[in-house]
PDB file of N, CA and C in Angstrom:
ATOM      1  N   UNK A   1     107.978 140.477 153.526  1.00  0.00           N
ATOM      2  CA  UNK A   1     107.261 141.688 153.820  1.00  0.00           C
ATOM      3  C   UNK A   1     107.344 142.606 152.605  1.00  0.00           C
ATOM      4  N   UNK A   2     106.112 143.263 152.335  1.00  0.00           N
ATOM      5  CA  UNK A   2     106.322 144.017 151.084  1.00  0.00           C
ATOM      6  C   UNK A   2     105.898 145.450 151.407  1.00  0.00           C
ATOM      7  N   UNK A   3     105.902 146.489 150.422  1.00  0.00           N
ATOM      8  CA  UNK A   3     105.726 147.425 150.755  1.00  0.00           C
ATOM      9  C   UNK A   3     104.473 147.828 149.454  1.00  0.00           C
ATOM     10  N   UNK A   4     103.813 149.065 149.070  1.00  0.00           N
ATOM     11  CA  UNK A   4     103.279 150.060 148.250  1.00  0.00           C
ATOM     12  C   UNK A   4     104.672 150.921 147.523  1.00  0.00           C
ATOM     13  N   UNK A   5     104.906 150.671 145.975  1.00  0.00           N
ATOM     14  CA  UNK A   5     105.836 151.062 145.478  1.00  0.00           C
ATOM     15  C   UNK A   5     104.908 152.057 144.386  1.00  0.00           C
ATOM     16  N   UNK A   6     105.865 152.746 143.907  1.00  0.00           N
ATOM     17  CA  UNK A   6     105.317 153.963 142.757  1.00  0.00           C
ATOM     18  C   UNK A   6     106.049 153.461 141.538  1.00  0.00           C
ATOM     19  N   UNK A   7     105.034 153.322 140.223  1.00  0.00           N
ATOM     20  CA  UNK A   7     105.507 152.620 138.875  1.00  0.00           C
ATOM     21  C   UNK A   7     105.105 153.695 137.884  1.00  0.00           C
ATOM     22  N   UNK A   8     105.230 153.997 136.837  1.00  0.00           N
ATOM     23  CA  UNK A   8     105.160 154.448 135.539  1.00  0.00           C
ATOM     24  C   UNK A   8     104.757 153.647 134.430  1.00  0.00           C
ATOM     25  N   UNK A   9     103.932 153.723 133.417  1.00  0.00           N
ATOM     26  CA  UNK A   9     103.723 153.075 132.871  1.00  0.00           C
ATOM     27  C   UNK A   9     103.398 154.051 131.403  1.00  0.00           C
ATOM     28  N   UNK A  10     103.656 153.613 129.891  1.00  0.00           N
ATOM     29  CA  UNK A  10     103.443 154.709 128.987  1.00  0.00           C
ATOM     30  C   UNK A  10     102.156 154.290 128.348  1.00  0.00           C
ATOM     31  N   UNK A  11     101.402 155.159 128.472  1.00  0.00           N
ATOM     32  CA  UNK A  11      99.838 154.983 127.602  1.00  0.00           C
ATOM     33  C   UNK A  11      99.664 155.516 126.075  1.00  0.00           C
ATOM     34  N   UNK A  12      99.419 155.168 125.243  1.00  0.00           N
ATOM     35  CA  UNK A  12      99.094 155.906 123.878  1.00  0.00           C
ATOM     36  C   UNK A  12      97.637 156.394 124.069  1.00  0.00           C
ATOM     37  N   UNK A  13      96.758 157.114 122.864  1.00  0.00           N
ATOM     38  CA  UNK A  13      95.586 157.716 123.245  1.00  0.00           C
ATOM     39  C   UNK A  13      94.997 157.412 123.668  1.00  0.00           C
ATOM     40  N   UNK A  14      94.919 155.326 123.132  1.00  0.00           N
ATOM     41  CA  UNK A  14      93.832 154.841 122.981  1.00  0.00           C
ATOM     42  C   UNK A  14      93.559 154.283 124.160  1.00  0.00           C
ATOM     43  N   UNK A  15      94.091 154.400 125.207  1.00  0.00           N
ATOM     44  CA  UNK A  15      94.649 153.906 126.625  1.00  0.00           C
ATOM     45  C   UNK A  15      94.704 152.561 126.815  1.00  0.00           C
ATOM     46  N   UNK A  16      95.879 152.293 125.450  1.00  0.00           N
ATOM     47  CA  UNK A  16      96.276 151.041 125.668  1.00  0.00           C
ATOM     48  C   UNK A  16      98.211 150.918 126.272  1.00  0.00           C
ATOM     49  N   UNK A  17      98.646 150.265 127.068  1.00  0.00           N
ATOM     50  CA  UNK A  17     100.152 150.622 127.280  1.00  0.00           C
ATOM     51  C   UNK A  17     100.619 149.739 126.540  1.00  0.00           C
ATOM     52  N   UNK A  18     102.142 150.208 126.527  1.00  0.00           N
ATOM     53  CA  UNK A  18     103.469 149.701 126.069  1.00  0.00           C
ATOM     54  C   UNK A  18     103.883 148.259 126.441  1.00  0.00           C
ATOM     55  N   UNK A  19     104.286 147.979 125.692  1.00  0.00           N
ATOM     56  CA  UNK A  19     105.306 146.104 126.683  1.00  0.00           C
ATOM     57  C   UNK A  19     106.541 146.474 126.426  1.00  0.00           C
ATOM     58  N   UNK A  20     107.225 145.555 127.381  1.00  0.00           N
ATOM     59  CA  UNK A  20     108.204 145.540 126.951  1.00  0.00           C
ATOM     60  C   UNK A  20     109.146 145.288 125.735  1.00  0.00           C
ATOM     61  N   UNK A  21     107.729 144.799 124.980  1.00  0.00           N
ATOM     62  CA  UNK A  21     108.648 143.996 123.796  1.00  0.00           C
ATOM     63  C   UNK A  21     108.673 145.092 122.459  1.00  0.00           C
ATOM     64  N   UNK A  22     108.013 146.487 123.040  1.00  0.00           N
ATOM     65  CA  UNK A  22     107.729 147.761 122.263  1.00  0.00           C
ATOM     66  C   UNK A  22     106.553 147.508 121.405  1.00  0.00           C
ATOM     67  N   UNK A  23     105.581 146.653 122.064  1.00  0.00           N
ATOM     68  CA  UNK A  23     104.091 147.139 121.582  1.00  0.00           C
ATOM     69  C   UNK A  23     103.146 147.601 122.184  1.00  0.00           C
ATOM     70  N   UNK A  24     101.745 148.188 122.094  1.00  0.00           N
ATOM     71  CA  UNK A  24     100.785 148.685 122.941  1.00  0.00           C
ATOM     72  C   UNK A  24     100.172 147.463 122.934  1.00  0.00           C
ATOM     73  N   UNK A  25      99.345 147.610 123.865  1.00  0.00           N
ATOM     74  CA  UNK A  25      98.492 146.651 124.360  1.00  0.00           C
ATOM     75  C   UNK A  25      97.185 147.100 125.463  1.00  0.00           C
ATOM     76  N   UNK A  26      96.122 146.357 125.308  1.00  0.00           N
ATOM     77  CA  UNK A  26      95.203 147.009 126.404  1.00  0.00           C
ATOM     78  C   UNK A  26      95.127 145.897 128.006  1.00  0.00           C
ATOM     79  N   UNK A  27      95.786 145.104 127.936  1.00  0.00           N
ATOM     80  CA  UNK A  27      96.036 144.414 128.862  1.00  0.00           C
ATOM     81  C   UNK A  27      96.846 144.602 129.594  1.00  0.00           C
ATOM     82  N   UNK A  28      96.510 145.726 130.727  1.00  0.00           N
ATOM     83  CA  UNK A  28      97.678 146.520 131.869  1.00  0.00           C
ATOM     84  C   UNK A  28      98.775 145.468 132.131  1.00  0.00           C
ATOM     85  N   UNK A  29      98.111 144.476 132.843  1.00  0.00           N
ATOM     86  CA  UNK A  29      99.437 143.084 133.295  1.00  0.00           C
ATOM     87  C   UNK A  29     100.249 143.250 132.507  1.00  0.00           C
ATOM     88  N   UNK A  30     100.319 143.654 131.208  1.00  0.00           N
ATOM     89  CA  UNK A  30     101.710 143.470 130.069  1.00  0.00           C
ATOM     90  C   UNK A  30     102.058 144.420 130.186  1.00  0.00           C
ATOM     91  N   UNK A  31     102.068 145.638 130.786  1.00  0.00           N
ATOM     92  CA  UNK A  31     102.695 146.773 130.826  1.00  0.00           C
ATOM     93  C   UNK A  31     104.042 146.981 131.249  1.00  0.00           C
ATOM     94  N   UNK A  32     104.985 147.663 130.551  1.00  0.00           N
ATOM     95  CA  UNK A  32     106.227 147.377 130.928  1.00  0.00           C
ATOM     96  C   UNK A  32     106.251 148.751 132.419  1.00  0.00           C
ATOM     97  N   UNK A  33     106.897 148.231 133.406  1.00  0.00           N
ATOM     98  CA  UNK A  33     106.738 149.420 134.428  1.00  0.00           C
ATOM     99  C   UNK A  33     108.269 149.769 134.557  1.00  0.00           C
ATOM    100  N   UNK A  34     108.071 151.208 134.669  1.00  0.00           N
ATOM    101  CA  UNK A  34     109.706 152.312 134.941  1.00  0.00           C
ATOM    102  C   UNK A  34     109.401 152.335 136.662  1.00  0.00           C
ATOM    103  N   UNK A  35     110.433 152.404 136.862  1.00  0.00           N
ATOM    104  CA  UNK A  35     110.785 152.996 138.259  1.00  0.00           C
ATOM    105  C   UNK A  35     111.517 154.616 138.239  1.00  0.00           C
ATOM    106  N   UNK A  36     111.710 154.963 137.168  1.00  0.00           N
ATOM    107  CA  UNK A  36     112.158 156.149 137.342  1.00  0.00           C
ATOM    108  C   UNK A  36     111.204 156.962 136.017  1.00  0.00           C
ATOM    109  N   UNK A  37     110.720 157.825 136.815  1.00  0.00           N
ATOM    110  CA  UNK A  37     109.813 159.020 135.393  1.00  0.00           C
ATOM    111  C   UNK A  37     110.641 159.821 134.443  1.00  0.00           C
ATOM    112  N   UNK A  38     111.951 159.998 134.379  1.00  0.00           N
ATOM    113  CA  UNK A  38     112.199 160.294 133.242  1.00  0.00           C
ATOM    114  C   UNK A  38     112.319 159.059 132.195  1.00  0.00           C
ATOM    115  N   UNK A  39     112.537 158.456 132.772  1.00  0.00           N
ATOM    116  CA  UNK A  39     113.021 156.906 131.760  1.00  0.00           C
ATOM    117  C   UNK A  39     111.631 156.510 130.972  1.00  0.00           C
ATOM    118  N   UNK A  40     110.514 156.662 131.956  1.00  0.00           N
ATOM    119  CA  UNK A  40     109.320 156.824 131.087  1.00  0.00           C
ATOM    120  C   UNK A  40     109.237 157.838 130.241  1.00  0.00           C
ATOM    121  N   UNK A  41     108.789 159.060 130.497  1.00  0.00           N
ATOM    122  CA  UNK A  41     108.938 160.213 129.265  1.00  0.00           C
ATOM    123  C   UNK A  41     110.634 160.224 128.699  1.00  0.00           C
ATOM    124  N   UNK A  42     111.258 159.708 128.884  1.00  0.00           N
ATOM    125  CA  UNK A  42     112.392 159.313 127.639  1.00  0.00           C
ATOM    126  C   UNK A  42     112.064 158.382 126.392  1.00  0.00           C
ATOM    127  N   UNK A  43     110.829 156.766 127.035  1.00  0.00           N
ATOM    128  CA  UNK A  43     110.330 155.974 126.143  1.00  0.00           C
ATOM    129  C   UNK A  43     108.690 156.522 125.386  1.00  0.00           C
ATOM    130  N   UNK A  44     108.494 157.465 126.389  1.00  0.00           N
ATOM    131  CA  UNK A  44     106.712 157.797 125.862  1.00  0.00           C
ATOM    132  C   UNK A  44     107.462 158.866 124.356  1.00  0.00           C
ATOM    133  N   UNK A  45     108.188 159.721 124.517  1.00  0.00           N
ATOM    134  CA  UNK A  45     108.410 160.415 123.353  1.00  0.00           C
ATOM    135  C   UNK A  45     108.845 160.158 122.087  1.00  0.00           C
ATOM    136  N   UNK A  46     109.200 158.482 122.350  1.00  0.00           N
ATOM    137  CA  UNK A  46     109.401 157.693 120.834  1.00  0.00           C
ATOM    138  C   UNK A  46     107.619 157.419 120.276  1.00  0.00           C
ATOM    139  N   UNK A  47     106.590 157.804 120.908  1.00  0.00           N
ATOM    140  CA  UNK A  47     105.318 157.404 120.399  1.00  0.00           C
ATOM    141  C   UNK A  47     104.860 158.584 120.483  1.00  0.00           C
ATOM    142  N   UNK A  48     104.318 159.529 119.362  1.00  0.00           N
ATOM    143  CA  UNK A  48     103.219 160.915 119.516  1.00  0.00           C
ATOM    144  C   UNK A  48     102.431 159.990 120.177  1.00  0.00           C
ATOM    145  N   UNK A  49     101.938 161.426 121.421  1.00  0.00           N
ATOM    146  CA  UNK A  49     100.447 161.210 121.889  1.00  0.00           C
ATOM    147  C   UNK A  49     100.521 160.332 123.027  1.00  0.00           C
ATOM    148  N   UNK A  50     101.869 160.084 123.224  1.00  0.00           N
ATOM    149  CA  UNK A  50     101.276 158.654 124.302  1.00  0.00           C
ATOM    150  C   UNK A  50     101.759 159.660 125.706  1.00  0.00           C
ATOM    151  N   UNK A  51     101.317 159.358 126.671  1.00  0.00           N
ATOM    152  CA  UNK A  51     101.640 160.244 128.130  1.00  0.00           C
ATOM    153  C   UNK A  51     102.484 158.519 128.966  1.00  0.00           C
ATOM    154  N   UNK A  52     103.121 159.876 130.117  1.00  0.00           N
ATOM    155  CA  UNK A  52     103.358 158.877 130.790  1.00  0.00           C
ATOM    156  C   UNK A  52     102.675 158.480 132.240  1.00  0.00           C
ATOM    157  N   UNK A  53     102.095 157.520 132.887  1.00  0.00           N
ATOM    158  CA  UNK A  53     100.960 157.318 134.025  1.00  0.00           C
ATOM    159  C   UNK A  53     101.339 156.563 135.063  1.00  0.00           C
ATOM    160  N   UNK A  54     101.198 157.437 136.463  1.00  0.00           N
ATOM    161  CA  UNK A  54     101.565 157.000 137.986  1.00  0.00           C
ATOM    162  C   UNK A  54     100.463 156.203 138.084  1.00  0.00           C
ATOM    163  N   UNK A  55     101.220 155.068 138.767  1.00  0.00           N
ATOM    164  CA  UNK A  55     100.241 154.344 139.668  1.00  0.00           C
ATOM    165  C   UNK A  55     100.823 153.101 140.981  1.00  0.00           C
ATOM    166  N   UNK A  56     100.686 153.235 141.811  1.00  0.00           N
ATOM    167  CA  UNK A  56     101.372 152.540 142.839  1.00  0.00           C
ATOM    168  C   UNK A  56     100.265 150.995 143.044  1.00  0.00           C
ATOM    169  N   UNK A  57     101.462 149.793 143.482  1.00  0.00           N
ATOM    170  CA  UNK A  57     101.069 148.847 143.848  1.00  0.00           C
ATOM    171  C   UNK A  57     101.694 147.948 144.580  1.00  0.00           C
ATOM    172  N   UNK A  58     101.525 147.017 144.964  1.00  0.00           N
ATOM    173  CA  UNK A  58     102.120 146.091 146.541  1.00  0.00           C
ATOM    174  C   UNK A  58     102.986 145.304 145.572  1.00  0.00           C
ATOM    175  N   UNK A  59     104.160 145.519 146.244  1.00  0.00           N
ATOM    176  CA  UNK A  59     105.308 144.686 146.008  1.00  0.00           C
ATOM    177  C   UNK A  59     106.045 143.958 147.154  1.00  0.00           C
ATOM    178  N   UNK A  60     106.374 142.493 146.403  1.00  0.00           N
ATOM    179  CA  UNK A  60     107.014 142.046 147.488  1.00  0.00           C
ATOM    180  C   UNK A  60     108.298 142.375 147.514  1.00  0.00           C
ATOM    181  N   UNK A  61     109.052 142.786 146.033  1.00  0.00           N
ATOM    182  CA  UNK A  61     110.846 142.786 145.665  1.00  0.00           C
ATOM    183  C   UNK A  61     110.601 144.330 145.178  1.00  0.00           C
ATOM    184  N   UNK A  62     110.047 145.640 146.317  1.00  0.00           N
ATOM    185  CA  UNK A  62     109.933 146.408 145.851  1.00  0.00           C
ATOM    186  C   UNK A  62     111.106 147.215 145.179  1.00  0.00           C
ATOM    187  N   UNK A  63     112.642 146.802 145.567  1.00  0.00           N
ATOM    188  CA  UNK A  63     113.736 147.527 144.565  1.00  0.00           C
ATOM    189  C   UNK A  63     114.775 146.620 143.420  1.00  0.00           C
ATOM    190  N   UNK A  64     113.653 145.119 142.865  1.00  0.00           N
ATOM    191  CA  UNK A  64     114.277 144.386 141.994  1.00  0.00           C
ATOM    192  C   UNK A  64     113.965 144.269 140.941  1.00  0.00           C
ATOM    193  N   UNK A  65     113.246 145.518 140.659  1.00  0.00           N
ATOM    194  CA  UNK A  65     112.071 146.004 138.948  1.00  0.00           C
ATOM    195  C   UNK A  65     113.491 146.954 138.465  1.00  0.00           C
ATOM    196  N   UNK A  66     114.150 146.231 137.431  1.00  0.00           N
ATOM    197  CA  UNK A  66     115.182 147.328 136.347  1.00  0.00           C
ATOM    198  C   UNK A  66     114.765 148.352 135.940  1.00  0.00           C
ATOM    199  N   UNK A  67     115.083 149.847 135.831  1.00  0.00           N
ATOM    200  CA  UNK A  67     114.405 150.460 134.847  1.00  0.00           C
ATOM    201  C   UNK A  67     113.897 150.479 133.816  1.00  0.00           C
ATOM    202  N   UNK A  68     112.819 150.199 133.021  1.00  0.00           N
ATOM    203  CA  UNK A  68     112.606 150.019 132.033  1.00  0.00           C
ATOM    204  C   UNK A  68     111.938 148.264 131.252  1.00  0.00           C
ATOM    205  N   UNK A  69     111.689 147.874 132.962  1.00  0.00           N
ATOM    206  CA  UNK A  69     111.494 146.452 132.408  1.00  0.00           C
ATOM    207  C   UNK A  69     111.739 146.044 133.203  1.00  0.00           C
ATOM    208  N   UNK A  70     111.221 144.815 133.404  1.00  0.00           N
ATOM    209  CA  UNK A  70     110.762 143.654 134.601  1.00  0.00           C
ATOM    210  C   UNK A  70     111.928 142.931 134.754  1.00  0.00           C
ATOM    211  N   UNK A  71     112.107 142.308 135.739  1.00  0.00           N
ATOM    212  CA  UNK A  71     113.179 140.907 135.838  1.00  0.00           C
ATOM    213  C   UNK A  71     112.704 139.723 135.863  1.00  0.00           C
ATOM    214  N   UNK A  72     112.932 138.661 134.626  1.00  0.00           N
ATOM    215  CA  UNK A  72     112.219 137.774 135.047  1.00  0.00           C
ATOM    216  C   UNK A  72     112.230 136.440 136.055  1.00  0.00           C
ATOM    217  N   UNK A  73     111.458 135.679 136.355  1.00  0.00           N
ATOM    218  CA  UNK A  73     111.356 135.136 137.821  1.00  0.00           C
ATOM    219  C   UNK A  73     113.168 134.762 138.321  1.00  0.00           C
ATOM    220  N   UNK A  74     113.682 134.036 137.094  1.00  0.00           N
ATOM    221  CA  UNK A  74     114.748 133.588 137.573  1.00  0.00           C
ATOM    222  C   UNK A  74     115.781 134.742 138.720  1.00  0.00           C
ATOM    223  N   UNK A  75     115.872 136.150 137.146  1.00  0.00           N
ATOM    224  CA  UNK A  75     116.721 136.682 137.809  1.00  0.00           C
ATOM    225  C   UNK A  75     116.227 137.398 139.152  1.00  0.00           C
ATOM    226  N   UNK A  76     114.781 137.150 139.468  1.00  0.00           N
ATOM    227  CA  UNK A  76     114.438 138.179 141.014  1.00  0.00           C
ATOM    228  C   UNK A  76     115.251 137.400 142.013  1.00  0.00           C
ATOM    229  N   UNK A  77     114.897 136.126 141.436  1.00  0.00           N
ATOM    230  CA  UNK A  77     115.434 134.938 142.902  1.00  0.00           C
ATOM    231  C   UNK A  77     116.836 134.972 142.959  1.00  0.00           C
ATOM    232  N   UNK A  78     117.906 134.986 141.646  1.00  0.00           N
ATOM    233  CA  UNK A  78     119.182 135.076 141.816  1.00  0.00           C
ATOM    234  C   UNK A  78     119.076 136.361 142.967  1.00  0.00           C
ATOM    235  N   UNK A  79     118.706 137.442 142.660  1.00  0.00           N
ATOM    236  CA  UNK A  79     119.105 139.250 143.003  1.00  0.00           C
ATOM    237  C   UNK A  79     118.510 138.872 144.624  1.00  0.00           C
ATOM    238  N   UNK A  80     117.300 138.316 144.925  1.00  0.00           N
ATOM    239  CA  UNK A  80     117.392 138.353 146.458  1.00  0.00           C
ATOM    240  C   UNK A  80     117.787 137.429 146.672  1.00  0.00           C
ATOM    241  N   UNK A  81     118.792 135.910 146.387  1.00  0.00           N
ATOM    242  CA  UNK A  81     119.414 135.453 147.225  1.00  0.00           C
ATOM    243  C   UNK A  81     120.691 136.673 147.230  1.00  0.00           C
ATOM    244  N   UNK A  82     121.484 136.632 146.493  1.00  0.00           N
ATOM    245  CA  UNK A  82     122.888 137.425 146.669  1.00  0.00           C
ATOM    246  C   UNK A  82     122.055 138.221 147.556  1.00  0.00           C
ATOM    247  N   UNK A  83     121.543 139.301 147.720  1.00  0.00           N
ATOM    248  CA  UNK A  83     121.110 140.400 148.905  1.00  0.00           C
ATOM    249  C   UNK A  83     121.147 139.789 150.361  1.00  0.00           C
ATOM    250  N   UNK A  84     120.409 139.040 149.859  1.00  0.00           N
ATOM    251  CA  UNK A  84     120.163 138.200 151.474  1.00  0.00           C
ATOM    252  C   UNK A  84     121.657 137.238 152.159  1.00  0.00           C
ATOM    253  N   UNK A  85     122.632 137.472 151.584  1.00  0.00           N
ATOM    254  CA  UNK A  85     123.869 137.088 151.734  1.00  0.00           C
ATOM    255  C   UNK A  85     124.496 136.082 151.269  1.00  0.00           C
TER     256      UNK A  85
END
């Protein structure tokens, strides 16, 4: 069961976002997403000009996104087995 979660994402002018790997890009899917908005305007202020941008979407592991960066597949599945007991 999943829910509608709230993400952050940092845009430069050109409204292309950030990756994780600290480049812009215009291909949203690569966007690195914050769960917390200062952590975004903590990373948007290493780039003049870039803002930081709400946008919510359906998650299934809506509290297994790190701040600042994704988990990848392996570690979601480690984090909800341990949860799940």
């Amino acid at each position: 069961m999943g829910t509608m979660v709230t993400r952050y994402r940092v845009e430069n002018a050109k409204g292309c976002v950030l990756t994780d790997e600290g480049f812009f890009t215009s291909e949203r899917d690569d966007a690195a997403e914050f769960t917390d908005e200062d952590a975004a305007h903590e990373e948007a202020s290493s780039f003049p000009g870039a803002t930081v941008e709400e946008f919510r979407r359906y998650s299934d592991f809506a509290d297994l996104i790190v701040r600042g960066a994704r988990l990848d597949h392996r570690e979601a599945i480690d984090e909800f087995n341990r949860r799940a007991g």
